[in-house]
Each structure stands twice: as C-alpha cells, then as structure tokens.
C-alpha atoms as a PDB file:
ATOM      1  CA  UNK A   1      45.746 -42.721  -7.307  1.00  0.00           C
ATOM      2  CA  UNK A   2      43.045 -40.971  -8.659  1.00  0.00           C
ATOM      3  CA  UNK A   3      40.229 -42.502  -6.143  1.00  0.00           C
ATOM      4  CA  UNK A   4      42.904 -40.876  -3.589  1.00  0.00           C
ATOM      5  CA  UNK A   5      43.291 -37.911  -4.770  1.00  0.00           C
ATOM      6  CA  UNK A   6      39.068 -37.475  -4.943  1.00  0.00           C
ATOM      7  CA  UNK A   7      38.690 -38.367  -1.254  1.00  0.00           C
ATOM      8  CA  UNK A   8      40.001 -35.643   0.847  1.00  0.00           C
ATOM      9  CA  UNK A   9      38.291 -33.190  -1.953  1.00  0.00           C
ATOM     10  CA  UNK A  10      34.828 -35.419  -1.355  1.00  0.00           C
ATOM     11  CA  UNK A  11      34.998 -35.370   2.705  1.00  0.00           C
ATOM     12  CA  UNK A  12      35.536 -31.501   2.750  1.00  0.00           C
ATOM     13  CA  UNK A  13      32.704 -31.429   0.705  1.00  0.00           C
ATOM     14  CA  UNK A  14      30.412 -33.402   2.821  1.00  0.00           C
ATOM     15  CA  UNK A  15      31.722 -31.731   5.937  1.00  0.00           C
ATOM     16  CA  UNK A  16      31.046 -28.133   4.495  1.00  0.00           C
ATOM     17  CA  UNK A  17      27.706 -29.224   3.440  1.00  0.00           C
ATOM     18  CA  UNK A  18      27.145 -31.094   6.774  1.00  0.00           C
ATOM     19  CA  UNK A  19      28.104 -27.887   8.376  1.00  0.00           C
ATOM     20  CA  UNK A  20      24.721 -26.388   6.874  1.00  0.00           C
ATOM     21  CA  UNK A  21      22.540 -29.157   6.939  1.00  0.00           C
ATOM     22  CA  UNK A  22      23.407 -29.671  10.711  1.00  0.00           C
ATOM     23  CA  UNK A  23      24.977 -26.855  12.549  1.00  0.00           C
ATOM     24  CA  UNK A  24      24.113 -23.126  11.977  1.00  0.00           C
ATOM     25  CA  UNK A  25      21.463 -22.235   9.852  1.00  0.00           C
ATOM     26  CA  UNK A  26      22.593 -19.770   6.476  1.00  0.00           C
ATOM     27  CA  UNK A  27      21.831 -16.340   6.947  1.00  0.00           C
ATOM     28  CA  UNK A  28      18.763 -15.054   5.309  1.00  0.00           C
ATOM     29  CA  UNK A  29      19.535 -12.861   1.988  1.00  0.00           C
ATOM     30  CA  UNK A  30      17.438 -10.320   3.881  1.00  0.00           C
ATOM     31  CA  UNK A  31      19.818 -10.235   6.679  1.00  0.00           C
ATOM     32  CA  UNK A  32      23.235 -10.250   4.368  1.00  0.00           C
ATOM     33  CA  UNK A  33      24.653  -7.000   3.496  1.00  0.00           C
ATOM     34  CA  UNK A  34      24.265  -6.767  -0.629  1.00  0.00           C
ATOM     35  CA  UNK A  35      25.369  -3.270  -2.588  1.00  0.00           C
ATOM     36  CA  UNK A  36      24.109  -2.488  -5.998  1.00  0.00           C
ATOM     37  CA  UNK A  37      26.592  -1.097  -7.776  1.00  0.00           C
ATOM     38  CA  UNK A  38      25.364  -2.923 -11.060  1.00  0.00           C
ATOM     39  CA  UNK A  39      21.887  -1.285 -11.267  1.00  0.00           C
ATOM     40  CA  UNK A  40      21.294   0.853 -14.327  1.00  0.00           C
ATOM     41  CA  UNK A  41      18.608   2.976 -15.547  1.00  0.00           C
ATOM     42  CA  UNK A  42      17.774   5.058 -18.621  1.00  0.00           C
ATOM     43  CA  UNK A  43      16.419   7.835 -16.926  1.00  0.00           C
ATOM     44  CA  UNK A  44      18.611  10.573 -17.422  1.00  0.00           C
ATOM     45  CA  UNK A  45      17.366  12.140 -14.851  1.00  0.00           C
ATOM     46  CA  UNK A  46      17.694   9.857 -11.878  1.00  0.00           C
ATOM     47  CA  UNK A  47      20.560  11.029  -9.387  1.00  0.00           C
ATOM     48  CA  UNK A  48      22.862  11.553 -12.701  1.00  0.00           C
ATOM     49  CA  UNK A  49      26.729  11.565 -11.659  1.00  0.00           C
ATOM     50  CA  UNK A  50      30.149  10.560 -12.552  1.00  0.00           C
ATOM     51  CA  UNK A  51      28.630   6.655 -12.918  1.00  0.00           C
ATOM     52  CA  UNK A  52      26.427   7.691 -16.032  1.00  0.00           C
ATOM     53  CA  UNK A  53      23.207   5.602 -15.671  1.00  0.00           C
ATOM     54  CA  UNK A  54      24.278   3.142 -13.003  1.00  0.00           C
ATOM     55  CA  UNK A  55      22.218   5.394 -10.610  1.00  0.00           C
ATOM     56  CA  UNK A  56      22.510   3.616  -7.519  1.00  0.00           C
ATOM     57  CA  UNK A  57      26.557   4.547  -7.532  1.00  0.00           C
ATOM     58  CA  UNK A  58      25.915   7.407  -8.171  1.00  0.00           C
ATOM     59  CA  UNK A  59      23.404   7.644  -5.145  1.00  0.00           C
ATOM     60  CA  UNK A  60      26.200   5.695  -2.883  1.00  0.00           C
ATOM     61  CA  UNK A  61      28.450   8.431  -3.858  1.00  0.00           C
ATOM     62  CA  UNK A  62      26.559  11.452  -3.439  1.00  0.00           C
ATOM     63  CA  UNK A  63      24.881  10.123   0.261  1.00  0.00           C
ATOM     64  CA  UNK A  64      28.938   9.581   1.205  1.00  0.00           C
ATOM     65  CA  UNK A  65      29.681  13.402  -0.079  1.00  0.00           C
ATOM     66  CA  UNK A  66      27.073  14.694   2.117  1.00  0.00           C
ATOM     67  CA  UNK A  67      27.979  12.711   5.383  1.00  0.00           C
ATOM     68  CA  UNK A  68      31.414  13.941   4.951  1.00  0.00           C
ATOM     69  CA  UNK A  69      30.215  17.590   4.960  1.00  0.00           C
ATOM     70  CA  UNK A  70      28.562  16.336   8.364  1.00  0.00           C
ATOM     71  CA  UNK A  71      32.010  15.179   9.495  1.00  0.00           C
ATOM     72  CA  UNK A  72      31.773  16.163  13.112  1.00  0.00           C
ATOM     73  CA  UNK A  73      28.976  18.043  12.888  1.00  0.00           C
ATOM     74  CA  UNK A  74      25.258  17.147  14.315  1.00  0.00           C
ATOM     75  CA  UNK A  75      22.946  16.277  12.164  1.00  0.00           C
ATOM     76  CA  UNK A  76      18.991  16.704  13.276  1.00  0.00           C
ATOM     77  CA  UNK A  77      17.474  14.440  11.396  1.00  0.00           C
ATOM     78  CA  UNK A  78      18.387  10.701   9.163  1.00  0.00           C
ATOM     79  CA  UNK A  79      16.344   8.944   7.327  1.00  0.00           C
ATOM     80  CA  UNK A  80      16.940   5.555   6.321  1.00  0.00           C
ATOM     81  CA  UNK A  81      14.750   3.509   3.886  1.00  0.00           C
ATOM     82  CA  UNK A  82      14.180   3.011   0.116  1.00  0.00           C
ATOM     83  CA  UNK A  83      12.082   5.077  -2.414  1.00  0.00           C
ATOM     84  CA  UNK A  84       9.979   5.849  -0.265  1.00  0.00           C
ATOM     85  CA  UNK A  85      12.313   8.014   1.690  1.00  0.00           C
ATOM     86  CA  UNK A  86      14.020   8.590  -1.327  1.00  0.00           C
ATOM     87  CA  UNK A  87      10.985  10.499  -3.173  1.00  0.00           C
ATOM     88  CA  UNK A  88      10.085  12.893  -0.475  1.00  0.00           C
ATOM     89  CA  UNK A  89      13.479  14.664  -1.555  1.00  0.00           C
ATOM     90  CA  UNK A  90      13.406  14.042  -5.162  1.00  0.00           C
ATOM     91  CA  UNK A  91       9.917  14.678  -6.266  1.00  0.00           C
ATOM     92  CA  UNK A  92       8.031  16.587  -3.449  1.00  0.00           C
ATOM     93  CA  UNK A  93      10.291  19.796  -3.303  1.00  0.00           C
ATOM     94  CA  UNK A  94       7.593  21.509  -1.783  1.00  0.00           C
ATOM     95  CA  UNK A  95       6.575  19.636   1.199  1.00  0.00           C
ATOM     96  CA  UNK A  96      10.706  18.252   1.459  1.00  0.00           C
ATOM     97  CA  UNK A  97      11.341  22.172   2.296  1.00  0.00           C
ATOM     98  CA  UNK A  98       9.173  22.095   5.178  1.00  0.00           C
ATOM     99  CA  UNK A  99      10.404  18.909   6.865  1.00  0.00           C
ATOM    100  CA  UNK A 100      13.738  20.528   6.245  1.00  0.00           C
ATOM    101  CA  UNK A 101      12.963  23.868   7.942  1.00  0.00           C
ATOM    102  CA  UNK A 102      15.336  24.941  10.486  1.00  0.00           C
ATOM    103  CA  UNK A 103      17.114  21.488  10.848  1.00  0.00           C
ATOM    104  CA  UNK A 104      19.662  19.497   8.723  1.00  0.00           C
ATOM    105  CA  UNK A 105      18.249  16.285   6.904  1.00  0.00           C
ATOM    106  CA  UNK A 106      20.116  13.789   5.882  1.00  0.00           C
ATOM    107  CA  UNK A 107      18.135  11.453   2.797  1.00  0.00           C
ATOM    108  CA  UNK A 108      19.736   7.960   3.140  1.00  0.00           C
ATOM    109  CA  UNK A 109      16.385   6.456   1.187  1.00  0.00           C
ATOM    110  CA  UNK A 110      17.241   4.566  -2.193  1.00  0.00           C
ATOM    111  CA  UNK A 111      14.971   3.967  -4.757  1.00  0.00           C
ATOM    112  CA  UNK A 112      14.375  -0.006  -4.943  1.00  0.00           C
ATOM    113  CA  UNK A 113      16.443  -0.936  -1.348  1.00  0.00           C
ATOM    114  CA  UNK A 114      16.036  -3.836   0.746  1.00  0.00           C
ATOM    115  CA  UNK A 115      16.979  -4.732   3.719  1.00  0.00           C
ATOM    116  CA  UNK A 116      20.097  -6.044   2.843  1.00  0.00           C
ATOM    117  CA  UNK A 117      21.264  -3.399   0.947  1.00  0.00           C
ATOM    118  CA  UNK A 118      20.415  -0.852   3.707  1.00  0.00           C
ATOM    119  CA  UNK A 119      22.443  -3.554   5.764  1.00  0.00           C
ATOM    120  CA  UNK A 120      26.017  -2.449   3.157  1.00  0.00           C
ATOM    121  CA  UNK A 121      25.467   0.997   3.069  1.00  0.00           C
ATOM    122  CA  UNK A 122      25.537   1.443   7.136  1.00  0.00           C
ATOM    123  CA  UNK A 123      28.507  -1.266   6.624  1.00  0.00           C
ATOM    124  CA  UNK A 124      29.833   1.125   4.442  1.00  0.00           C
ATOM    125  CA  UNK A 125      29.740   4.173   6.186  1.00  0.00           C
ATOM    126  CA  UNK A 126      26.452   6.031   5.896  1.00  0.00           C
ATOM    127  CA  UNK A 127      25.928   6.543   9.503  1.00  0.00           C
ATOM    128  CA  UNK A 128      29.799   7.208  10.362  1.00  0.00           C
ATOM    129  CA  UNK A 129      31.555  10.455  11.227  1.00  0.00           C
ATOM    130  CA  UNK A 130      28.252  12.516  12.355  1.00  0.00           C
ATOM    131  CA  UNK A 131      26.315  12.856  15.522  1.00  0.00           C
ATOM    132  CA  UNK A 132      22.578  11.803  15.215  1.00  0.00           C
ATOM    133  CA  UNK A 133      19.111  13.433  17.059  1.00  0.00           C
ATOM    134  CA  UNK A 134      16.903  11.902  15.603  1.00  0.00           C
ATOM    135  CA  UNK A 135      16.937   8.726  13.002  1.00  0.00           C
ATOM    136  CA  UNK A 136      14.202   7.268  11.145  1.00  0.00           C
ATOM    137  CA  UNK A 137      13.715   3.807  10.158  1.00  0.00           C
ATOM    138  CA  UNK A 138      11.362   2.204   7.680  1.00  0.00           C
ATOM    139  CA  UNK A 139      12.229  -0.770   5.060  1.00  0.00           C
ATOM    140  CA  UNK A 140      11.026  -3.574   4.408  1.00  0.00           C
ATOM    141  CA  UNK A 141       8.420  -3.033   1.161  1.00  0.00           C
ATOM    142  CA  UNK A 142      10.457  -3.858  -1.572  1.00  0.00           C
ATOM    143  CA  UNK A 143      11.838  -7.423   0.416  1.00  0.00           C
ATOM    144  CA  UNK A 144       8.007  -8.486   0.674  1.00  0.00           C
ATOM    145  CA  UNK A 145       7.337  -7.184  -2.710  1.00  0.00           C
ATOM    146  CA  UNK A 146       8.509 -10.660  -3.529  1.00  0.00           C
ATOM    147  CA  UNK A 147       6.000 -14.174  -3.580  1.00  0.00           C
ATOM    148  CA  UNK A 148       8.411 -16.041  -1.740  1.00  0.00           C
ATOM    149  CA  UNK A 149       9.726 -13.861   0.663  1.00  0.00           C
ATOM    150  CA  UNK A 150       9.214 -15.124   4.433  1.00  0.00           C
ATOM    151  CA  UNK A 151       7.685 -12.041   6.518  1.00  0.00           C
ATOM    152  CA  UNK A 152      10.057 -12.660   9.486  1.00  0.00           C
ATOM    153  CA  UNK A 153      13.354 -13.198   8.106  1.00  0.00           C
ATOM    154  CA  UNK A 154      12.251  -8.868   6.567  1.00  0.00           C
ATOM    155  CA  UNK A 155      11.051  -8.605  10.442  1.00  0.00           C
ATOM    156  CA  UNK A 156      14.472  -9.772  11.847  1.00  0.00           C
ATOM    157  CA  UNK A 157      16.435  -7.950   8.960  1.00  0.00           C
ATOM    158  CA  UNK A 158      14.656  -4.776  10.210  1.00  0.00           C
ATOM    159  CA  UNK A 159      15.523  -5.841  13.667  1.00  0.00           C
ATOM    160  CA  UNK A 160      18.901  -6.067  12.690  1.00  0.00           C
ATOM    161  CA  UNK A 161      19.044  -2.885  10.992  1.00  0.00           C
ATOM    162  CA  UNK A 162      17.655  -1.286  14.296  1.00  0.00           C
ATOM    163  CA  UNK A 163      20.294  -2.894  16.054  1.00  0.00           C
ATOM    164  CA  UNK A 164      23.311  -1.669  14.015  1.00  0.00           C
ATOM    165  CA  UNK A 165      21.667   2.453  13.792  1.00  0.00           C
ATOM    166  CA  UNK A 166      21.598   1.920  18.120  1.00  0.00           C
ATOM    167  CA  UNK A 167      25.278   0.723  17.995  1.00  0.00           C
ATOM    168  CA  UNK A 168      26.413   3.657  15.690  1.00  0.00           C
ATOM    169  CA  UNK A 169      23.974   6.054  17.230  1.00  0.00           C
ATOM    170  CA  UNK A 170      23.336   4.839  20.779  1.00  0.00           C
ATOM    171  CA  UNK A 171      22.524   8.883  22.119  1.00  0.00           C
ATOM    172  CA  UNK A 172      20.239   9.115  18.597  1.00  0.00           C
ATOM    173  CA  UNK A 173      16.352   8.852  19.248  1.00  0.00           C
ATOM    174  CA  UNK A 174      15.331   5.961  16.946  1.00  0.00           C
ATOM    175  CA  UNK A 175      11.906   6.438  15.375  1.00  0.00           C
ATOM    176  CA  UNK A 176      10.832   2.870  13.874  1.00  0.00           C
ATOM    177  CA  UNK A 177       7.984   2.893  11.285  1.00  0.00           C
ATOM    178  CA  UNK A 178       5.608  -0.061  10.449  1.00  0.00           C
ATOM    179  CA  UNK A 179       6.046  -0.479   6.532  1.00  0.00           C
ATOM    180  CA  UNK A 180       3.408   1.456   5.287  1.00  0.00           C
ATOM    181  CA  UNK A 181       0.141   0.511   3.529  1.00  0.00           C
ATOM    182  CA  UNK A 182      -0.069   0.131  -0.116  1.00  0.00           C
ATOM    183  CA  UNK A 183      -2.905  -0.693  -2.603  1.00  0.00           C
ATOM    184  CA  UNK A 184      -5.928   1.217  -3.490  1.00  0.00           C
ATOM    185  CA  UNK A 185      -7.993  -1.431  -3.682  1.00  0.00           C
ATOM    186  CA  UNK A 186      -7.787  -5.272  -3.216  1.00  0.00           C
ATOM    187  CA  UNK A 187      -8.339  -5.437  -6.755  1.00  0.00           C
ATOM    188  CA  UNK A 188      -4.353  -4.131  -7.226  1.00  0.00           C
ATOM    189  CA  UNK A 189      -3.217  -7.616  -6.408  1.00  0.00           C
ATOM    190  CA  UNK A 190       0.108  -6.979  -6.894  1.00  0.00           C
ATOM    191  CA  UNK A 191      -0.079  -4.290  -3.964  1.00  0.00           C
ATOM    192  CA  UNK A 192      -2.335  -6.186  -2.359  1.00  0.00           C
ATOM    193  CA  UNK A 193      -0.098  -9.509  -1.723  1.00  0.00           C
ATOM    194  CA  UNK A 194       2.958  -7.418  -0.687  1.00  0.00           C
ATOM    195  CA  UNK A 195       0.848  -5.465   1.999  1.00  0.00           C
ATOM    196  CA  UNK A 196      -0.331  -8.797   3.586  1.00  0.00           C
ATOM    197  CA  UNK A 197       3.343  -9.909   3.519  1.00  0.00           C
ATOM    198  CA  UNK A 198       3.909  -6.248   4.908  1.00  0.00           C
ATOM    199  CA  UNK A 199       1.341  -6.972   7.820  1.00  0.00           C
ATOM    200  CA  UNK A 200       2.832 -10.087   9.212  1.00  0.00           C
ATOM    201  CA  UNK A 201       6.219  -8.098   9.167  1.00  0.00           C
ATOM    202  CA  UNK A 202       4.746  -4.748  10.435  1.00  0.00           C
ATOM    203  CA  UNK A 203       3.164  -6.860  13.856  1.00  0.00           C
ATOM    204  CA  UNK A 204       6.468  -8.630  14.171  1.00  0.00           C
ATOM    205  CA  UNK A 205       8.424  -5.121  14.085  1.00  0.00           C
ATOM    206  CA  UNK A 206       5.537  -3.971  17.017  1.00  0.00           C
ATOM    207  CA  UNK A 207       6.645  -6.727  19.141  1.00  0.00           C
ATOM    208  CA  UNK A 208      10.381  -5.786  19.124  1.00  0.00           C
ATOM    209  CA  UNK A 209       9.399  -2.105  19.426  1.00  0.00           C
ATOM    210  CA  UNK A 210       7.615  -3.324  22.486  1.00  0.00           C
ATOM    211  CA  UNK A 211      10.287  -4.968  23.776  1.00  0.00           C
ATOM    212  CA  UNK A 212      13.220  -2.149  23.476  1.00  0.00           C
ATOM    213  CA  UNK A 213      11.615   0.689  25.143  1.00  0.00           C
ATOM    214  CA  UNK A 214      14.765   2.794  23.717  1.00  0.00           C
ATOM    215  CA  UNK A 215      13.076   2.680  20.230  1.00  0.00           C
ATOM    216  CA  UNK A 216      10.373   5.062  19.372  1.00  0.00           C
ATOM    217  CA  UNK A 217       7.157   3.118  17.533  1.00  0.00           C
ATOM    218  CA  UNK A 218       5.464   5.522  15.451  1.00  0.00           C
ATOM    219  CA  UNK A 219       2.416   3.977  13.839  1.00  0.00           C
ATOM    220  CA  UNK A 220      -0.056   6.459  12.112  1.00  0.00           C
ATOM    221  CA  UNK A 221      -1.020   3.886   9.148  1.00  0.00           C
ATOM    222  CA  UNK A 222      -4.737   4.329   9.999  1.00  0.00           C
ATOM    223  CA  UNK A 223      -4.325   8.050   8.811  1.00  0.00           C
ATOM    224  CA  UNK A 224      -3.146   6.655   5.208  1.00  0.00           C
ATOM    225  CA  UNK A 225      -6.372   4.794   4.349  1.00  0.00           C
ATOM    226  CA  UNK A 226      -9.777   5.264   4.045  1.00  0.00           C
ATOM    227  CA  UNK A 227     -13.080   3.995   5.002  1.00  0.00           C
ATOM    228  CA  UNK A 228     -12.603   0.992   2.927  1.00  0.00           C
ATOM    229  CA  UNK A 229      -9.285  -0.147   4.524  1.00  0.00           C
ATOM    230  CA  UNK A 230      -7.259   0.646   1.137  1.00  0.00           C
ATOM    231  CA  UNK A 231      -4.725   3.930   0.573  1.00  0.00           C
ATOM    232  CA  UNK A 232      -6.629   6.631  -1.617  1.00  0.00           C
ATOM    233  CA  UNK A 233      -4.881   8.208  -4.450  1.00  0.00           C
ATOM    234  CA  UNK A 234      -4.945  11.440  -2.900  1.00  0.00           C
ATOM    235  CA  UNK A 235      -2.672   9.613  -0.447  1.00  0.00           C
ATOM    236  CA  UNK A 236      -0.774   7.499  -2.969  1.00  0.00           C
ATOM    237  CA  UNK A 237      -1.069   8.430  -6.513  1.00  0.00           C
ATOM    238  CA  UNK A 238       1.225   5.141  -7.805  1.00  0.00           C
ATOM    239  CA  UNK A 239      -0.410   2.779  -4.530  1.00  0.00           C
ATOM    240  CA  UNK A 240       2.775   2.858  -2.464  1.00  0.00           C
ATOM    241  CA  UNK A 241       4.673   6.089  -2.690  1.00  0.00           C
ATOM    242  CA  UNK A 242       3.377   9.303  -0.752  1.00  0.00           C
ATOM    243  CA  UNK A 243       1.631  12.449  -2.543  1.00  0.00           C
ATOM    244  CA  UNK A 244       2.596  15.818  -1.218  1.00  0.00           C
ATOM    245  CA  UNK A 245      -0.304  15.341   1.082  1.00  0.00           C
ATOM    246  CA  UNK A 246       0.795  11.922   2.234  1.00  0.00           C
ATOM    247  CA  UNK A 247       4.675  13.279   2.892  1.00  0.00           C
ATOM    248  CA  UNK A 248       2.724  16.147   5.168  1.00  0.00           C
ATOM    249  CA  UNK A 249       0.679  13.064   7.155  1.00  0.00           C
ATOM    250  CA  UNK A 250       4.028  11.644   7.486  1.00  0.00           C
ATOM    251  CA  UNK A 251       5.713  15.134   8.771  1.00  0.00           C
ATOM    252  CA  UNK A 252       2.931  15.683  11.054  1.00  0.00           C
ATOM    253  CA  UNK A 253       3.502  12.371  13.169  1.00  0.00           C
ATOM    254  CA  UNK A 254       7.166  12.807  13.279  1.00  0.00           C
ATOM    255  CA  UNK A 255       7.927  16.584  13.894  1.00  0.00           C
ATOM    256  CA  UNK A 256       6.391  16.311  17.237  1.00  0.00           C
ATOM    257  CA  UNK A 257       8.302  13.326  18.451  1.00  0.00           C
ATOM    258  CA  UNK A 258      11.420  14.734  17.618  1.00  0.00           C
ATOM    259  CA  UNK A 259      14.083  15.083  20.347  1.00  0.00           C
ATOM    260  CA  UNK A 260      15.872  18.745  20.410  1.00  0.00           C
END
C-alpha cells in the first residue's frame, strides 16, 4: 500500500522535472520579476518613510505617490534604472535642477536594482496611469556585478524591459543606454570584471537597438573615460556612479534628443 501510494507522487515528480530537463528552458532570474521589500539599511537617511529602514519600500511607495500625482497628466521625462539613476536626484541637487528645468521628471532609479526587479516595479505599476515623451533606459550593472552572471541572459532581460516600456508607452520616445563604464583603472578588479561582463552585454543591447529602429541608441561612453580607456574620478568619484560633472555629460547627450 505504501509502494502505491509513493508512485503517482514519484511519476509527477519525474514528469515535472522532465518538463525542465526536456521541454522549455527556466526563465533566467534576470528575466523574472523579483521586488525587494526585505532590504534594510541603517542609513537614516536613505529615502526614510513609513517602512523605517527597509528603504527600498519605502522607495516603492514614494515612486507610486508620485505617478499618481501624474495620473492623467504627461510626464516629459522617465527614467528607469538603479543607483545610478537614483543618485542624480538624491545627491547631485545641483546638476538634478537643471535636467529638471522646465519639464517634469519622473526618478524610477533604485539604489542596488537589477533587471528583475525593474521587471516588478513596471509589473507593479510604475509606468501606469501617465502619458510618456520621453523614457530612459539603462540597467544592467548591478546583474553583471556578479562572477557568474551570463552577459546575455542581462542583454535579453534589458531587451525585455525595452519591450514591456514600448507596450506601456508605445507613443513614448525610448532612449536605450549602453551600461556605462566603470573602473578607474584595471587595477580596481572588482570594477574591472563587471565592466567586461558589462561589454559583452552593452554590444548585445547595440544589436537589438539596431534592429528596432523605434528605440533611440544613445552611446556617449567614450566621453566618460580618458586617454587610458578607464573612467577618471573627476567623472566617477566611487568608479561607477556619476560626479556632478559626469550627470552634466549625461544631460548633454540626452537633452538634445529629446522629443517635444
């Protein structure tokens, strides 16, 4: 009886796991929407809110108070990303009030994101209940960040991403970055790994841009490093987030492009 009662338990077993080994492949964590509700911090100062120091709820929340004072209203420029984004808002005030000059900005960058957590939020209503001009795209760093990570499954996670902003936004010009450059030196190994993973994904990305004429590839990379190939600190005090003078590099290629 008990041999019976094993069997059918044993056969859905091997069918679910034949299912994987054989049929469809598992989606890539990079391409599976993932929130991150759980992450803390003890810096009191970091988007502090009704959540205390889980910071990234606290984020969620305030990014969803702002899009619904954009309910039905058009908004001139999104940004969608991770700290990188995130920063120009929170710790570049100065150069933050000039992008914002004149047009509404929306800051959906969040310290730490990856691809798959950018992949929740739009799940989740980030790019709902507003009309877009202009959105901009970059992610990616923080996925290759990672020894193991595979350069295209961040390449198709981006693609992904792209795809989903075009479905919510299809009038919205989409502006997609190449992750930037990071490292001042190849000597900063850790920043220098992640870049080369961040290469393989950034010619991947240039191939789809190629390919959808309806996205806009802005590439100005070569104005973020030097002689020597590497990003100097005037650029990127930390080796992968923008000074003031970095943000402006950034403004300068973008402003132009944007549609009115």
């Amino acid at each position: 009886m008990k041999t019976i009662r094993i069997v059918p338990y044993c056969i859905a077993i091997a069918a679910v796991c034949g299912m994987t080994a054989f049929g469809a492949a598992a989606t890539p964590v990079e391409s599976t929407a993932v929130a991150k509700m759980e992450s803390q911090t003890k810096d009191t100062k970091r988007d502090p809110g009704i959540f205390g120091n889980y910071w990234w709820a606290n984020r969620f929340l305030s990014r969803h108070q702002l899009v619904e004072k954009q309910r039905g209203k058009t908004v001139d420029l999104v940004l969608v990303g991770d700290s990188i984004m995130h920063f120009w808002e929170w710790k570049h005030p100065a150069s933050w009030a000039k992008l914002s000059q004149g047009r509404t900005v929306l800051n959906l960058g969040y310290g730490g994101d990856r691809t798959q957590n950018v992949l929740w939020r739009i799940a989740h209503g980030e790019l709902d209940g507003y009309k877009a001009k202009n959105i901009v795209l970059m992610i990616g760093t923080n996925n290759n960040s990672s020894h193991d990570t595979d350069p295209a499954n961040v390449a198709k996670a981006v693609e992904k991403i792209a795809t989903e902003i075009r479905a919510k936004h299809p009038e919205a010009q989409l502006i997609l970055h190449p992750i930037f450059p990071r490292g001042a030196s190849a000597n900063s190994k850790r920043h220098a790994d992640a870049r080369a993973r961040n290469d393989k994904t950034n010619a991947l990305l240039k191939e789809f841009a190629a390919a959808h004429p309806e996205i806009v590839w802005i590439d100005f990379n070569d104005k973020m490093v030097d002689s020597t190939g590497w990003v100097p600190r005037a650029i990127m005090a930390d080796e992968i987030h923008p000074t003031d003078a970095g943000y402006d590099l950034w403004m300068d290629a973008i402003l132009p492009r944007l549609k009115k």
